[in-house]
Protein backbone atom coordinates (compact mmCIF):
# COMPACT_ATOMS: atom_id res chain seq x y z
CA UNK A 1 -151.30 136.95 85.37
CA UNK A 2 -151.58 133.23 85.14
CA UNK A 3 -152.73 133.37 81.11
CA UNK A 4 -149.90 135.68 80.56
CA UNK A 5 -147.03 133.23 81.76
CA UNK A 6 -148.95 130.71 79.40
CA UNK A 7 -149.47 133.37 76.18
CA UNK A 8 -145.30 134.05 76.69
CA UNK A 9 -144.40 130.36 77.07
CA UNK A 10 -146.61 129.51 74.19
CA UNK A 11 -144.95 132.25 72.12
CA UNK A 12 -141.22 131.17 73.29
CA UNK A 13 -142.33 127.94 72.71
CA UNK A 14 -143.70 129.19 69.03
CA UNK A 15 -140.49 130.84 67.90
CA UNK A 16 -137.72 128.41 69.44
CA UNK A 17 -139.70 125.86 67.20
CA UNK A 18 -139.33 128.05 64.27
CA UNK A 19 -135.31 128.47 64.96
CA UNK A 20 -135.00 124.66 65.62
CA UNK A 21 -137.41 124.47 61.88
CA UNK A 22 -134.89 126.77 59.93
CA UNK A 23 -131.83 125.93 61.60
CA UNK A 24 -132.68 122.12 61.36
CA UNK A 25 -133.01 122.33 57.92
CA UNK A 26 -130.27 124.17 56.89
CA UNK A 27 -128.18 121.69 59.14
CA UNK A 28 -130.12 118.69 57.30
CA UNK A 29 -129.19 120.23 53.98
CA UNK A 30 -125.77 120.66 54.76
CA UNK A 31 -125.59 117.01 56.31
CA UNK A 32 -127.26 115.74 52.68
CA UNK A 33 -124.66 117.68 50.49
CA UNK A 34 -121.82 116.56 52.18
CA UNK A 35 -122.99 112.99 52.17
CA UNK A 36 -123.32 113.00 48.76
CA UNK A 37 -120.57 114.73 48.30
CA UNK A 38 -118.67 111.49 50.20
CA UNK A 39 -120.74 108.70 48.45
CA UNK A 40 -118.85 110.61 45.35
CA UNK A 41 -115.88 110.43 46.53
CA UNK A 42 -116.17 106.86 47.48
CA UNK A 43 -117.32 106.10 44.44
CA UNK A 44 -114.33 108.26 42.55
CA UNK A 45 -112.02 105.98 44.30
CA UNK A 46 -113.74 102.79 43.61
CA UNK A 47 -113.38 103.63 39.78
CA UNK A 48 -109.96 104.80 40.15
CA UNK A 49 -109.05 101.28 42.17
CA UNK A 50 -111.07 99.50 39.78
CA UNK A 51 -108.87 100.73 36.79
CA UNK A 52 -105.95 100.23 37.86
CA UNK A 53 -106.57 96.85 38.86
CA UNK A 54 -107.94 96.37 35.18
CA UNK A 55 -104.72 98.09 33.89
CA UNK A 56 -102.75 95.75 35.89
CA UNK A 57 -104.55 92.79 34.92
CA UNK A 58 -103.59 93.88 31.05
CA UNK A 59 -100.25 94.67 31.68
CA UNK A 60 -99.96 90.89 32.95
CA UNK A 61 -101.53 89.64 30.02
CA UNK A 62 -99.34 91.33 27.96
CA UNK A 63 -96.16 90.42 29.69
CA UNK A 64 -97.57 86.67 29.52
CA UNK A 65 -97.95 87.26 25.60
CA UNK A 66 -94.65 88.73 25.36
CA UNK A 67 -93.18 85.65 27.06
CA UNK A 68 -94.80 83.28 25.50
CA UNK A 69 -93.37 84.88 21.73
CA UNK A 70 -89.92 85.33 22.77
CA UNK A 71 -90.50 80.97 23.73
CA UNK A 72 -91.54 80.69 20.23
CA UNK A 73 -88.92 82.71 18.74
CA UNK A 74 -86.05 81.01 20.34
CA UNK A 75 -87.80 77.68 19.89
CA UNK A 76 -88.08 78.56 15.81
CA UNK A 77 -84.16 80.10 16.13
CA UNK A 78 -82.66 76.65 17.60
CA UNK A 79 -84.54 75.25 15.02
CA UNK A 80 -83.43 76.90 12.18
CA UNK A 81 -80.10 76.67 13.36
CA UNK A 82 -80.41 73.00 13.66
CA UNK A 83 -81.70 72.97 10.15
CA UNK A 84 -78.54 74.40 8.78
CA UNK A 85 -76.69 72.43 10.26
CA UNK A 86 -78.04 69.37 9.04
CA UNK A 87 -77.68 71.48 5.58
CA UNK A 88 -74.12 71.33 6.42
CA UNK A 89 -73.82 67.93 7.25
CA UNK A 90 -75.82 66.98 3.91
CA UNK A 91 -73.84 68.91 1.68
CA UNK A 92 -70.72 67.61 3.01
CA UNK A 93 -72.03 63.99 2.38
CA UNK A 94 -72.96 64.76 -0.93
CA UNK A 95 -69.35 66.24 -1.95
C-alpha cells in the first residue's frame, strides 16, 4: 500500500506540474504582451510630449522672428518719415 501512496503522489505531483507548466505560460505570455503593450504606450507619449515641445519651441522662434520684423519695420517707417521731413525742410530752404 506504501508504493501506491507514492505512485499517486508522484502522479499528482506529475500533473499539478503540468497545470502550473501551461497555466504559467499562458500567464507569462499574457504578462509579456501587456508589457509591451505599455513600453508602447510609454513610448507613444514620449513622442507625442516630444512634439509638442518641438512645436512649441518653433512657435517661439517664430513669434521672436515676427518681433524682431515688426522692430525693423517701424525702425525703417520713423525713418522714412524723418526723411521726408527733412525733404520738407530742404525744399522750403531752397524756395
Amino acid at each position: 500500500m506504501d508504493n501506491g501512496w507514492i505512485i499517486l503522489l508522484v502522479i499528482g505531483l506529475m500533473f499539478l506540474s503540468i497545470y502550473l507548466y501551461a497555466y504559467g505560460t499562458t500567464n507569462y505570455a499574457a504578462k509579456k504582451e501587456e508589457k509591451a503593450r505599455q513600453r508602447k504606450l510609454a513610448e507613444a507619449q514620449e513622442k507625442e510630449l516630444r512634439l509638442k515641445a518641438e512645436m512649441a519651441e518653433r512657435q517661439k522662434q517664430r513669434e521672436e522672428k515676427y518681433r524682431l520684423a515688426n522692430e525693423r519695420s517701424l525702425e525703417i517707417q520713423k525713418e522714412l518719415k524723418r526723411l521726408a521731413k527733412l525733404n520738407k525742410h530742404n525744399e522750403k530752404v531752397e524756395v
